[in-house]
N, C-alpha and C. Protein backbone atom coordinates (compact mmCIF):
# COMPACT_ATOMS: atom_id res chain seq x y z
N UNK A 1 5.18 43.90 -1.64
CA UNK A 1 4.86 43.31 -2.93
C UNK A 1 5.49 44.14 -4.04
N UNK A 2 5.87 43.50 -5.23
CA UNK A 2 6.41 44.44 -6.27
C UNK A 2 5.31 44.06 -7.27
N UNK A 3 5.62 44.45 -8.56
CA UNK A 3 4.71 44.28 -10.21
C UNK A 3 3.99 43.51 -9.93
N UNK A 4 4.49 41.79 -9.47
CA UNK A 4 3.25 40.84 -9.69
C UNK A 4 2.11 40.86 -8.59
N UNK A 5 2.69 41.18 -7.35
CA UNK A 5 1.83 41.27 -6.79
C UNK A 5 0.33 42.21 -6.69
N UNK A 6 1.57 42.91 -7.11
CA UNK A 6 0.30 44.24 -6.92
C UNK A 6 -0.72 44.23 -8.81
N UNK A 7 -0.52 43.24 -9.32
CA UNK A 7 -0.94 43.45 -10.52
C UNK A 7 -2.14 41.87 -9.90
N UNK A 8 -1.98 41.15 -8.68
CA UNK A 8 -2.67 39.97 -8.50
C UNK A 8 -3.72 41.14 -7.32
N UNK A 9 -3.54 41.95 -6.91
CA UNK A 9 -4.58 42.78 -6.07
C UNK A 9 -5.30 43.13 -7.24
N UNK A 10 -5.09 43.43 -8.37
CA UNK A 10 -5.95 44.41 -9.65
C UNK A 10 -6.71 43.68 -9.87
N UNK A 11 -6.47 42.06 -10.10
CA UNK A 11 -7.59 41.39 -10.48
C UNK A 11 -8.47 40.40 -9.51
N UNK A 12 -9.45 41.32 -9.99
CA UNK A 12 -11.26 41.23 -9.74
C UNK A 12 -12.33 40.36 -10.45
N UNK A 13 -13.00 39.55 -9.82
CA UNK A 13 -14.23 39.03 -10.19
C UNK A 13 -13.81 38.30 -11.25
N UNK A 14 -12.74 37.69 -11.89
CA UNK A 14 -12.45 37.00 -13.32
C UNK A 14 -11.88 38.12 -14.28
N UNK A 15 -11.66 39.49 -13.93
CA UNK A 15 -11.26 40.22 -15.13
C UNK A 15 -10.66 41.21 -14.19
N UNK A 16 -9.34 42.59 -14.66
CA UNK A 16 -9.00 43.36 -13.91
C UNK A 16 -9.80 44.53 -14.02
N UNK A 17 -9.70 45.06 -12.83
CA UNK A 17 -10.38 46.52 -12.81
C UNK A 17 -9.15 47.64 -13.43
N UNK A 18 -9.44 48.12 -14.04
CA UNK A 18 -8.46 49.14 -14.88
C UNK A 18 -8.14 50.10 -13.95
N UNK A 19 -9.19 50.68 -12.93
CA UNK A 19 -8.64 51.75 -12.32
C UNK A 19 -7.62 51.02 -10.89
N UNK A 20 -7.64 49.63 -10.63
CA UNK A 20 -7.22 49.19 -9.71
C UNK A 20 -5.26 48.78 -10.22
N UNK A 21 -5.96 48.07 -12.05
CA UNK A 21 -4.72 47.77 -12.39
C UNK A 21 -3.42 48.81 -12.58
N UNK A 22 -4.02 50.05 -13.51
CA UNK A 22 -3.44 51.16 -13.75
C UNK A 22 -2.60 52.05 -11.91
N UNK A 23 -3.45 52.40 -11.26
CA UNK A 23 -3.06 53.03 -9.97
C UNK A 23 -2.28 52.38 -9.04
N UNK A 24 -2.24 50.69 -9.50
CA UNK A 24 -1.02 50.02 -8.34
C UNK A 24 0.11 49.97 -9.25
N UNK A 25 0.33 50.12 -10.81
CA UNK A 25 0.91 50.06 -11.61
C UNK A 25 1.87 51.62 -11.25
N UNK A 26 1.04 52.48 -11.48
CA UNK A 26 2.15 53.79 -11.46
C UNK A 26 2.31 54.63 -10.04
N UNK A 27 1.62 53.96 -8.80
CA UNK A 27 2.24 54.29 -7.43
C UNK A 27 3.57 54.73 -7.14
N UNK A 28 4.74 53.96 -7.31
CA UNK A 28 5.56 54.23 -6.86
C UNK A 28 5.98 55.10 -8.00
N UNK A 29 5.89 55.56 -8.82
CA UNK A 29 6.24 56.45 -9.86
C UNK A 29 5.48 58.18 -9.53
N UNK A 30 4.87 58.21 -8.28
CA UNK A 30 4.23 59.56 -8.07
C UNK A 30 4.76 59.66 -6.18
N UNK A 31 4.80 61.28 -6.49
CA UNK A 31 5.35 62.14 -5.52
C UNK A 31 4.48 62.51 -4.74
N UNK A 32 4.27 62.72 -3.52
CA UNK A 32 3.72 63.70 -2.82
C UNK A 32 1.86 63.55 -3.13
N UNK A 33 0.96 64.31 -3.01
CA UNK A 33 -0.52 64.30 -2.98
C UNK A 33 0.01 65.13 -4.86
N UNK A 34 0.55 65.51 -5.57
CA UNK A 34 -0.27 66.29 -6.90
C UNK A 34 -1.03 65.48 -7.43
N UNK A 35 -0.46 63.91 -7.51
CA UNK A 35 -1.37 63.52 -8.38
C UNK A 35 -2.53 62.88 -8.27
N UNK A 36 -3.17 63.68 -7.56
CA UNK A 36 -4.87 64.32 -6.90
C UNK A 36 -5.18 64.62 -7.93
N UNK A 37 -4.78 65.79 -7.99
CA UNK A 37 -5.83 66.39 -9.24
C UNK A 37 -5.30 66.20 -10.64
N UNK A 38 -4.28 65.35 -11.18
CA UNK A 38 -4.59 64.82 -12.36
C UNK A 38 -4.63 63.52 -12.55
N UNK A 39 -5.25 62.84 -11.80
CA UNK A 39 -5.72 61.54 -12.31
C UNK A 39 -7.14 61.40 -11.77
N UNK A 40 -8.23 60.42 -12.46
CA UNK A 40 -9.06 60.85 -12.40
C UNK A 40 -9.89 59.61 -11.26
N UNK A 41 -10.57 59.37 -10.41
CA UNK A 41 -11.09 58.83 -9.50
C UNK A 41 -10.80 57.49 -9.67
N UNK A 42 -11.07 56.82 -10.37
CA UNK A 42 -11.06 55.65 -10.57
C UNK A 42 -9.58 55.14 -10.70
N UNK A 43 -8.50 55.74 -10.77
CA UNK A 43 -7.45 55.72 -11.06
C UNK A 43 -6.47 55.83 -9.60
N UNK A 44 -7.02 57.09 -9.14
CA UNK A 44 -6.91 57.05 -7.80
C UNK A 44 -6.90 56.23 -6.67
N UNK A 45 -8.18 55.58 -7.18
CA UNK A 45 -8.31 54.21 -6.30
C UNK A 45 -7.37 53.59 -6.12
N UNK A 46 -6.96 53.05 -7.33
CA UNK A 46 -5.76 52.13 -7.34
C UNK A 46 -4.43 52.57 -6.44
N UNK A 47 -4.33 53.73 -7.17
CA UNK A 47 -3.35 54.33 -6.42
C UNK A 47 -3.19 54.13 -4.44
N UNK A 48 -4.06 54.72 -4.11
CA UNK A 48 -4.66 54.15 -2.60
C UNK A 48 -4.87 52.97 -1.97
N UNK A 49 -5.00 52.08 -3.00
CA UNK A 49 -4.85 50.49 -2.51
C UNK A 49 -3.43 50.20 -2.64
N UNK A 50 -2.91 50.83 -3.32
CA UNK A 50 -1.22 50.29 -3.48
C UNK A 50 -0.67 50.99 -2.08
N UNK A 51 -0.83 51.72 -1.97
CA UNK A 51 -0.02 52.46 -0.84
C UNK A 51 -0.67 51.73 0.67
N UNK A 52 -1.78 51.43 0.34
CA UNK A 52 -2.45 50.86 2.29
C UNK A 52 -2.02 49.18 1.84
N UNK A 53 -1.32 48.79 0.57
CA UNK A 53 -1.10 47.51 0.63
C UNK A 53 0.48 47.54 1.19
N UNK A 54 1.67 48.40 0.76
CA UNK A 54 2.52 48.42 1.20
C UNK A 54 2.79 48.35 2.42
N UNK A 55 1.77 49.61 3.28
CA UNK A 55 2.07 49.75 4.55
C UNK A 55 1.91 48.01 5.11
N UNK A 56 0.39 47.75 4.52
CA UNK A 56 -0.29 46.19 5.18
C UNK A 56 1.19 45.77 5.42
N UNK A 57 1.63 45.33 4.10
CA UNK A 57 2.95 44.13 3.50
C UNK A 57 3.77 44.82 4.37
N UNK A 58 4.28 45.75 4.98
CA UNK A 58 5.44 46.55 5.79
C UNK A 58 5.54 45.99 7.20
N UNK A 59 4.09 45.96 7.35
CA UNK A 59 3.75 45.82 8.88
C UNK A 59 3.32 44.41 9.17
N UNK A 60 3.33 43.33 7.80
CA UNK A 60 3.13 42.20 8.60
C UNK A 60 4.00 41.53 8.76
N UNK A 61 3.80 40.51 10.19
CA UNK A 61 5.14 39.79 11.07
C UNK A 61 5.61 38.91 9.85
N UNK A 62 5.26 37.99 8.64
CA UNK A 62 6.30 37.70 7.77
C UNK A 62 7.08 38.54 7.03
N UNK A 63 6.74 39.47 6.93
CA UNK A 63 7.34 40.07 6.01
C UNK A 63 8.69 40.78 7.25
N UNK A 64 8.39 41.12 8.43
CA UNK A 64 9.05 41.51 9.27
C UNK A 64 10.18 40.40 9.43
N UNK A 65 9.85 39.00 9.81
CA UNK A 65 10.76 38.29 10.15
C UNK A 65 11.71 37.83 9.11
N UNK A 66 11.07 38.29 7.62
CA UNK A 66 12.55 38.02 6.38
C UNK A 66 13.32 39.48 6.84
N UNK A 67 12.62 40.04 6.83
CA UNK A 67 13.31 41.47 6.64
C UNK A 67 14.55 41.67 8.02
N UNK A 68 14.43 40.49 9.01
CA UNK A 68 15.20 40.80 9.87
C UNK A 68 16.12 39.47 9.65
N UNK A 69 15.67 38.54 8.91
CA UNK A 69 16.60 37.53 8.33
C UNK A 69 17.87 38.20 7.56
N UNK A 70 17.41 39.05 6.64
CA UNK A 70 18.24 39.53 5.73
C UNK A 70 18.88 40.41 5.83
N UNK A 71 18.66 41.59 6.59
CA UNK A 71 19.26 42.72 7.21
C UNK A 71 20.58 42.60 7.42
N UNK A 72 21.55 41.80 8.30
CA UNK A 72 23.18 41.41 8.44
C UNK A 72 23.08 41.59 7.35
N UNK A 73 23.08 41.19 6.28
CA UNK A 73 24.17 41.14 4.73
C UNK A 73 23.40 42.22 4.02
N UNK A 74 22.55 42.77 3.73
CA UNK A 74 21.74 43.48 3.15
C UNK A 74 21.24 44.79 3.72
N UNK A 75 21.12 45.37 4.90
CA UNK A 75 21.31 46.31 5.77
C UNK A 75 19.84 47.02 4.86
N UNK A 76 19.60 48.55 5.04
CA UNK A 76 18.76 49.08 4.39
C UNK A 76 18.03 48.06 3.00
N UNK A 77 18.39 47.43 2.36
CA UNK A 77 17.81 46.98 1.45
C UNK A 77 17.20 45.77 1.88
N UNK A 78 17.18 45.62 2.60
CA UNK A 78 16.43 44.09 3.23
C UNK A 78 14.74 43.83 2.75
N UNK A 79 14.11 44.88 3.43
CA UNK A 79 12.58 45.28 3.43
C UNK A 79 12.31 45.47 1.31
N UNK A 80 12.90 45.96 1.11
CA UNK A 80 12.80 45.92 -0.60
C UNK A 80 12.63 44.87 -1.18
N UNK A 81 14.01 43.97 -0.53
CA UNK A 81 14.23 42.52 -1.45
C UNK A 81 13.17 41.57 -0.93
N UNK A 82 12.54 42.04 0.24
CA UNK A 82 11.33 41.10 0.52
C UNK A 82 10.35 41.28 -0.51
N UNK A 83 9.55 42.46 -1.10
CA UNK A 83 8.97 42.39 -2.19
C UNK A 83 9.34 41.83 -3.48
N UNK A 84 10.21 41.65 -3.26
CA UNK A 84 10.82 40.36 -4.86
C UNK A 84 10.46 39.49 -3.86
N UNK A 85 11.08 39.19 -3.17
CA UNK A 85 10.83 37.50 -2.75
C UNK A 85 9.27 37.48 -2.42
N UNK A 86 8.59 38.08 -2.11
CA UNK A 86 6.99 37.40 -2.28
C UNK A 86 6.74 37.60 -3.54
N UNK A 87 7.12 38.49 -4.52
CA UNK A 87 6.57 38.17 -6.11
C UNK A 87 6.98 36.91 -6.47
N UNK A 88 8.02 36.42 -6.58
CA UNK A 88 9.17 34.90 -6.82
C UNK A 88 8.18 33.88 -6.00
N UNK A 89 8.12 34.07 -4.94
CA UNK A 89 6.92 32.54 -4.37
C UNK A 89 5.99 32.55 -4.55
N UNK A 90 5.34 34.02 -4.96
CA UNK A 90 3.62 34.36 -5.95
C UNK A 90 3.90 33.55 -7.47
N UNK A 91 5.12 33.86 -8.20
CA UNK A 91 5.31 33.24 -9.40
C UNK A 91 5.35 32.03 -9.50
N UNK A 92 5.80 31.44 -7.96
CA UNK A 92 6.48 29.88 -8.63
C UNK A 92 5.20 29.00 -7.61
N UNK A 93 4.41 29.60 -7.50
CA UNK A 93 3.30 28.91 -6.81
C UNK A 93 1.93 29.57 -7.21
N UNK A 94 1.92 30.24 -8.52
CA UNK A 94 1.05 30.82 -8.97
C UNK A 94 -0.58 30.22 -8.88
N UNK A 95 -0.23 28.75 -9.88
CA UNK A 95 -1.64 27.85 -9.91
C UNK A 95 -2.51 28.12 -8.24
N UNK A 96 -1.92 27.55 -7.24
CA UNK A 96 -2.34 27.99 -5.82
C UNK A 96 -3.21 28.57 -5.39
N UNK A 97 -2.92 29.70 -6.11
CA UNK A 97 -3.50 31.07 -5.96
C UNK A 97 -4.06 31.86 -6.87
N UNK A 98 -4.72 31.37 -8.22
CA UNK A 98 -5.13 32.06 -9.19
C UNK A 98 -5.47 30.93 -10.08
N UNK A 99 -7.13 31.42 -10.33
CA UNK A 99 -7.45 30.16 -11.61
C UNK A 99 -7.01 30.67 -12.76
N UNK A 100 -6.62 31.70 -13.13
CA UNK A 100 -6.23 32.08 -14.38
C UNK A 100 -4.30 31.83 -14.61
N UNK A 101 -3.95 31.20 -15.82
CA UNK A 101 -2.45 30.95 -15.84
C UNK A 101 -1.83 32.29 -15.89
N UNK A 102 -0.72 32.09 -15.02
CA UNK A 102 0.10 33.28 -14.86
C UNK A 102 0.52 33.88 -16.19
N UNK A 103 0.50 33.26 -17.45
CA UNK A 103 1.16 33.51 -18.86
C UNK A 103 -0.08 34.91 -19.30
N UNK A 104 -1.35 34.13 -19.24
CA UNK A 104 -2.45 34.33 -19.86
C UNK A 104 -2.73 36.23 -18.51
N UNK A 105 -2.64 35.86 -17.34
CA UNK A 105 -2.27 37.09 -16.46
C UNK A 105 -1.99 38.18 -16.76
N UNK A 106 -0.64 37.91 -17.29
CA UNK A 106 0.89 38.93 -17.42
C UNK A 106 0.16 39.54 -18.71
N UNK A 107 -0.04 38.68 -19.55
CA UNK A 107 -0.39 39.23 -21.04
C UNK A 107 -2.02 40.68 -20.77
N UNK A 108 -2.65 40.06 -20.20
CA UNK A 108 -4.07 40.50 -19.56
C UNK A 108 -3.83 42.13 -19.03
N UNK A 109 -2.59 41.77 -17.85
CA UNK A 109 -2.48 43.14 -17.54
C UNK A 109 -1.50 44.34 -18.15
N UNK A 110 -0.51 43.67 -19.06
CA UNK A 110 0.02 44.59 -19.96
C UNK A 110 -0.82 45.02 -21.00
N UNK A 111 -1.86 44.16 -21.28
CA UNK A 111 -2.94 45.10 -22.32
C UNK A 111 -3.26 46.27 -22.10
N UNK A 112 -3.72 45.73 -20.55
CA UNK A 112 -4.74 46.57 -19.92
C UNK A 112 -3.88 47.84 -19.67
N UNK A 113 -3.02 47.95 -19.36
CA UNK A 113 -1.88 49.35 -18.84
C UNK A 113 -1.59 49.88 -19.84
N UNK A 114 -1.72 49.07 -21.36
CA UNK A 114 -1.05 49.94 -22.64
C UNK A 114 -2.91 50.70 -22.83
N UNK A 115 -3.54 49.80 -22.40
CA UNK A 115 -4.93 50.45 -23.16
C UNK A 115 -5.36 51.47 -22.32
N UNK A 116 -4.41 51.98 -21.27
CA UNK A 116 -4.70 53.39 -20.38
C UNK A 116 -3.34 53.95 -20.31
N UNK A 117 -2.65 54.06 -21.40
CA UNK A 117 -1.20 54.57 -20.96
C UNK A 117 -1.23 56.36 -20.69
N UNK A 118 -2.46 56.72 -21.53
CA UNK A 118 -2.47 58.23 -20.90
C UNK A 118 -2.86 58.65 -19.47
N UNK A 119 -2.74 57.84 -18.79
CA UNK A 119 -2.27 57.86 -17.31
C UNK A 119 -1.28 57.80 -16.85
N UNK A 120 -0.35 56.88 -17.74
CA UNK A 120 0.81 56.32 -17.04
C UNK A 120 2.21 57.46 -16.72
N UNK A 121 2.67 57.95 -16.29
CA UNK A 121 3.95 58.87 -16.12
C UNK A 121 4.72 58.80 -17.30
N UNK A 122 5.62 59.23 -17.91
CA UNK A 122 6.70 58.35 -19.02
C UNK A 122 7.65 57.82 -18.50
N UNK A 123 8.20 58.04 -16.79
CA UNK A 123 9.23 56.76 -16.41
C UNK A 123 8.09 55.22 -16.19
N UNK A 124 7.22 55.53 -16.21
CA UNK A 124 6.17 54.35 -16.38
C UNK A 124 5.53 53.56 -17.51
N UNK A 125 5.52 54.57 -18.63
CA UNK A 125 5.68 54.18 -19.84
C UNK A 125 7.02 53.03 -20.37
N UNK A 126 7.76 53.57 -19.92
CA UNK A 126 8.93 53.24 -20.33
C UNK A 126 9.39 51.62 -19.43
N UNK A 127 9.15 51.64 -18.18
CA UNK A 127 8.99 50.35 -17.73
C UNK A 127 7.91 49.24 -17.97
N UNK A 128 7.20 49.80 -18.30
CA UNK A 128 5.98 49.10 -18.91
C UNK A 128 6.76 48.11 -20.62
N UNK A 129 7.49 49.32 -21.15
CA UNK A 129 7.61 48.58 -22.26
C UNK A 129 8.66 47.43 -22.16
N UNK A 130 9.40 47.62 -21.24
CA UNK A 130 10.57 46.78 -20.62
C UNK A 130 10.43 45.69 -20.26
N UNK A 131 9.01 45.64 -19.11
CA UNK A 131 8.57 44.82 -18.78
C UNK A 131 7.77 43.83 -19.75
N UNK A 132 6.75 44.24 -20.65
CA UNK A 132 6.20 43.56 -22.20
C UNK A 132 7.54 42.93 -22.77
N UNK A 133 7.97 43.13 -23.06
CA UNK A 133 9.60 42.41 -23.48
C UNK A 133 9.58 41.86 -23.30
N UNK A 134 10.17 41.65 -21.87
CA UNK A 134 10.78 40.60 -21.05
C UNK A 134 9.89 39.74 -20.47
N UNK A 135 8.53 40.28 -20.62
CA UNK A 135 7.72 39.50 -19.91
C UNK A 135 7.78 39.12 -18.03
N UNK A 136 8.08 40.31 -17.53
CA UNK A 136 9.16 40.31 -16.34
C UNK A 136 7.71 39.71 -15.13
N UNK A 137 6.36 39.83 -15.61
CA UNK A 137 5.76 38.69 -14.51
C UNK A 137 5.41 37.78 -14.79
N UNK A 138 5.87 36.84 -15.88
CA UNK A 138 6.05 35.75 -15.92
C UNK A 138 6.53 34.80 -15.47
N UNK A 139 7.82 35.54 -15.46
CA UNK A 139 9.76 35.28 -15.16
C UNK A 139 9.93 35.11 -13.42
N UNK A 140 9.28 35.76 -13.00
CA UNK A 140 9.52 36.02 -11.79
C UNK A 140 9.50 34.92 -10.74
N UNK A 141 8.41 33.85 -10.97
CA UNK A 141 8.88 32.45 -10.36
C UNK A 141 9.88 31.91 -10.53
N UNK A 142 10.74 31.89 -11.21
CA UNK A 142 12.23 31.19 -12.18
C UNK A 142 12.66 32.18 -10.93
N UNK A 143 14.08 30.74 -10.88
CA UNK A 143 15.73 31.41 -10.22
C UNK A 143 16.14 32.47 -11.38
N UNK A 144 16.11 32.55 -12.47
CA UNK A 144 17.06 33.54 -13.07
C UNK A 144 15.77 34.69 -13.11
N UNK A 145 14.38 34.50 -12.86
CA UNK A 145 13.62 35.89 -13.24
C UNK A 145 13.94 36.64 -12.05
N UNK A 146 13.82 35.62 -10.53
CA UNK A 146 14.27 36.58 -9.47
C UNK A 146 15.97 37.00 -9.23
N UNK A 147 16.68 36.51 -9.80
CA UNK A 147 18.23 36.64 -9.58
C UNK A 147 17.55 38.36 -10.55
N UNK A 148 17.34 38.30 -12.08
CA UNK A 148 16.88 39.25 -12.53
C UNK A 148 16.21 40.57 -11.86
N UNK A 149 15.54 40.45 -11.47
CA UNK A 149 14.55 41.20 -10.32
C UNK A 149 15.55 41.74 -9.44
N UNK A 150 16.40 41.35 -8.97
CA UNK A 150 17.23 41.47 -7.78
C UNK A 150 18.57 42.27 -8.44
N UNK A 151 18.89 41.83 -9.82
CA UNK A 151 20.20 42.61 -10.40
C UNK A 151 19.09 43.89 -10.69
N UNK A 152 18.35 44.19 -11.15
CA UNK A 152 17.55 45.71 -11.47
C UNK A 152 17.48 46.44 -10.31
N UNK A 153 16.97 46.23 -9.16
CA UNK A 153 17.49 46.35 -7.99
C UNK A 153 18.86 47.10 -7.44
N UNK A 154 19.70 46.42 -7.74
CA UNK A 154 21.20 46.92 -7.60
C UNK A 154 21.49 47.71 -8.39
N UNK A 155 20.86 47.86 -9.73
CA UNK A 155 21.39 48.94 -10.72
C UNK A 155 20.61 49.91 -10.30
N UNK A 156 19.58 50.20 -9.58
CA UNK A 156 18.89 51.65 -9.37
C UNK A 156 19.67 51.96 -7.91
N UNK A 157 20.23 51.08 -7.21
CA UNK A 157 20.90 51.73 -6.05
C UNK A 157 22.46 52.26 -6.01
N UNK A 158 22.47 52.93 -5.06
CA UNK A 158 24.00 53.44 -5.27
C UNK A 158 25.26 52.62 -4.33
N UNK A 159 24.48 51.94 -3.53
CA UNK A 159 25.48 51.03 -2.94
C UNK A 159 24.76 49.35 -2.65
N UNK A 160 24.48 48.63 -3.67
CA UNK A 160 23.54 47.74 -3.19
C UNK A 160 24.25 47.04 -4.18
N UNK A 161 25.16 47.23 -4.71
CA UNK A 161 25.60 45.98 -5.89
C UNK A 161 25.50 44.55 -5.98
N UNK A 162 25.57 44.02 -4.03
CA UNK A 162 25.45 42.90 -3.69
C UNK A 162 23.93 42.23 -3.33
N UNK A 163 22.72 43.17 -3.84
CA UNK A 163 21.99 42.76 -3.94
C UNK A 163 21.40 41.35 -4.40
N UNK A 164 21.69 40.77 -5.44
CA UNK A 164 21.84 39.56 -6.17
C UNK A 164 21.80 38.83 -5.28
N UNK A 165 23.50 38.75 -4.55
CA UNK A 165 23.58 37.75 -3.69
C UNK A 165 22.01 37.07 -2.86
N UNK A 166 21.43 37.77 -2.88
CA UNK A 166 20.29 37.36 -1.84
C UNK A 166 19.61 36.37 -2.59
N UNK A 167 19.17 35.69 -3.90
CA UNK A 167 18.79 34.63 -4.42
C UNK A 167 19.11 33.68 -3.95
N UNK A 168 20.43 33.40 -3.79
CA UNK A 168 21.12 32.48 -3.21
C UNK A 168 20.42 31.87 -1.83
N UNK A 169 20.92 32.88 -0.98
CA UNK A 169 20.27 32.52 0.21
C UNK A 169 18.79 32.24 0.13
N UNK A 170 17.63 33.04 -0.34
CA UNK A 170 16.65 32.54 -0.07
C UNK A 170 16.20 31.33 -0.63
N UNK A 171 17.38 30.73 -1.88
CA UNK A 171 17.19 29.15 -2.39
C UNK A 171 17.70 28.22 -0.90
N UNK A 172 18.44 28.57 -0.28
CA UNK A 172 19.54 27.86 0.50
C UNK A 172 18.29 27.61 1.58
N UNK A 173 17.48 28.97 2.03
CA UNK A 173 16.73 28.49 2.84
C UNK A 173 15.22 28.73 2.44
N UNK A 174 14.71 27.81 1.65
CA UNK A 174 13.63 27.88 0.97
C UNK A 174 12.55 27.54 1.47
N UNK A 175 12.61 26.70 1.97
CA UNK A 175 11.18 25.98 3.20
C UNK A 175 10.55 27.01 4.39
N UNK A 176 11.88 27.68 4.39
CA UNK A 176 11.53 28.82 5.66
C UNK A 176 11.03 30.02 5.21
N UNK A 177 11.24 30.79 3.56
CA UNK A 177 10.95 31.45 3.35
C UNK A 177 9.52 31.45 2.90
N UNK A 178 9.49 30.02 2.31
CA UNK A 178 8.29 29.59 1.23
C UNK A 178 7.14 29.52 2.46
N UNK A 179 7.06 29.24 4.03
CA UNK A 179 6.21 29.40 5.06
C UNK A 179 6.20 30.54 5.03
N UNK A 180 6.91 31.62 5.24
CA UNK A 180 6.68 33.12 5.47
C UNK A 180 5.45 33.42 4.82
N UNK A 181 5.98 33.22 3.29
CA UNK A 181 4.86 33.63 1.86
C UNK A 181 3.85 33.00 2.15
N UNK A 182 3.26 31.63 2.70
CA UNK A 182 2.22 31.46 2.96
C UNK A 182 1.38 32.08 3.80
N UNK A 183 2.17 32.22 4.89
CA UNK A 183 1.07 33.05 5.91
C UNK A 183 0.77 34.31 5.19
N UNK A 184 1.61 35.05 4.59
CA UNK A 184 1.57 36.28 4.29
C UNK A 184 0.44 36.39 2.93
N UNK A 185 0.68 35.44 2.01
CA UNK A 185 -0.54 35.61 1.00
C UNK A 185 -1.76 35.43 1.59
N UNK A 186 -1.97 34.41 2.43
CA UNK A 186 -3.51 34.16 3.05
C UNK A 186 -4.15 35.50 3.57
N UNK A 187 -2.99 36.02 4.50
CA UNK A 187 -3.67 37.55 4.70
C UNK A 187 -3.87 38.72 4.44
N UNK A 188 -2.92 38.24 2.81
CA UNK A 188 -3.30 39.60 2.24
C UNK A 188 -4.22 39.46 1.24
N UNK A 189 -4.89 37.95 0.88
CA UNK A 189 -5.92 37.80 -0.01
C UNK A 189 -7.39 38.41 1.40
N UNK A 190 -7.49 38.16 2.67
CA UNK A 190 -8.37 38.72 3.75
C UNK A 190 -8.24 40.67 3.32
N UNK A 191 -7.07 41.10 3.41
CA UNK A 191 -6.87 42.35 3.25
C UNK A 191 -7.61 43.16 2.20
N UNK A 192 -7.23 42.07 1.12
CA UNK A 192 -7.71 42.41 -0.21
C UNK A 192 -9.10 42.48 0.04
N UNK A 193 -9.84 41.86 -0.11
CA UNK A 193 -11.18 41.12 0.19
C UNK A 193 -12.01 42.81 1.03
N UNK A 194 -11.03 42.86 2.17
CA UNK A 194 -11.70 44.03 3.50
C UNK A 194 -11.69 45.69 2.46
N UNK A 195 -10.31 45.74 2.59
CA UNK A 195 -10.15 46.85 1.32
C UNK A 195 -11.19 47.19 0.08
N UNK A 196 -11.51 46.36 -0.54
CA UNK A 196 -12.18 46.40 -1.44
C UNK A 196 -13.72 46.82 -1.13
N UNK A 197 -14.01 45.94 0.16
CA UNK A 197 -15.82 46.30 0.25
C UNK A 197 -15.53 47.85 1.22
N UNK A 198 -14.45 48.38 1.86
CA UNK A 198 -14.77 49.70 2.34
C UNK A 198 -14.70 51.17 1.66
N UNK A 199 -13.74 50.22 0.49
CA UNK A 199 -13.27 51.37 -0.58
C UNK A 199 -14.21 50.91 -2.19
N UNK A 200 -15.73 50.47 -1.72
CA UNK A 200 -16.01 50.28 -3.07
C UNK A 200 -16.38 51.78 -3.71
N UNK A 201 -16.21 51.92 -5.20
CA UNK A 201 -16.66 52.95 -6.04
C UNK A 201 -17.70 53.89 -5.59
N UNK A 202 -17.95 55.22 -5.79
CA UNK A 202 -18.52 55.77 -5.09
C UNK A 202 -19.51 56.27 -6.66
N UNK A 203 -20.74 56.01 -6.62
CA UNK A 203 -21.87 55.65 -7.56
C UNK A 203 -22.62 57.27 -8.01
């Protein structure tokens, strides 16, 4: 999962949990165990659901069988561009899966991340504001938000330029991918669900 997804794990009960939204928000922006001891429990959390959601999303057979779809042309970057492509079929099939509009969402959880930014890292800061811009989980159902998604992609790698290309194909074969994403959201809304009651708040 990338941004949208992991910003559709944050929200809880009709509203997001801040420590859920904030900690899947700046995951991949932290190193190693330090940031143990400066962030503060509730924050943490999040952090910990992002990382046992990756592995989940790593290890399940859809996500396995794009990732071995794409591999020939895409080699190492395969498993990456699968997290765009389940944000892109989370976006463009949003209603589905969320009573709240994806517009009204995006807006919800960029509040919420500016209204805890003294958590956030400053390479996190700084994507955060990028993302408010652009509005980048909005976009993300649209052919040009994921072609988008996919050129950012290629600019942080050092040999992936042809990243892009992969829009293409997953339009070309869309029915097959758009089944993947189904199985795969159903069980990670179960995941979600399990996660949550073993890791509730500690009182």
């Amino acid at each position: 999962m990338n941004y949208l997804g992991h910003s559709y794990l944050a929200y809880v009960q009709e509203s997001f949990d801040e420590g859920l939204a904030v900690g899947h928000f700046i995951a991949d922006f932290l190193r190693g165990s330090s940031w143990l001891q400066s962030l503060p429990p509730f924050v943490q959390r999040g952090v910990l659901m992002h990382r046992a959601t990756d592995a989940f999303t790593d290890a399940h057979p859809a996500s396995r069988r794009m990732a071995a779809r794409l591999q020939p042309d895409f080699g190492k970057y395969a498993p990456v561009i699968v997290d765009v492509v389940y944000d892109h079929f989370l976006g463009k099939n949003w209603d589905s899966h969320s009573q709240q509009g994806l517009y009204e969402h995006a807006q919800a959880y960029y509040e919420t991340l500016t209204n805890n930014e003294l958590y956030l890292p400053e390479k996190a800061i700084q994507v955060l504001k990028n993302m408010k811009r652009d509005n980048w989980l909005f976009y993300y159902g649209s052919r040009r938000g994921f072609w988008l998604s996919l050129n950012g992609l290629a600019r942080r790698s050092s040999s992936g330029s042809h990243i892009p290309q992969a829009a293409q194909l997953v339009h070309d074969a869309h029915d097959l991918y758009k089944s993947d994403f189904e199985e795969f959201i159903q069980d990670l809304k179960t995941f979600k669900a399990n996660w949550l009651v073993d890791n509730s708040p500690k009182l």
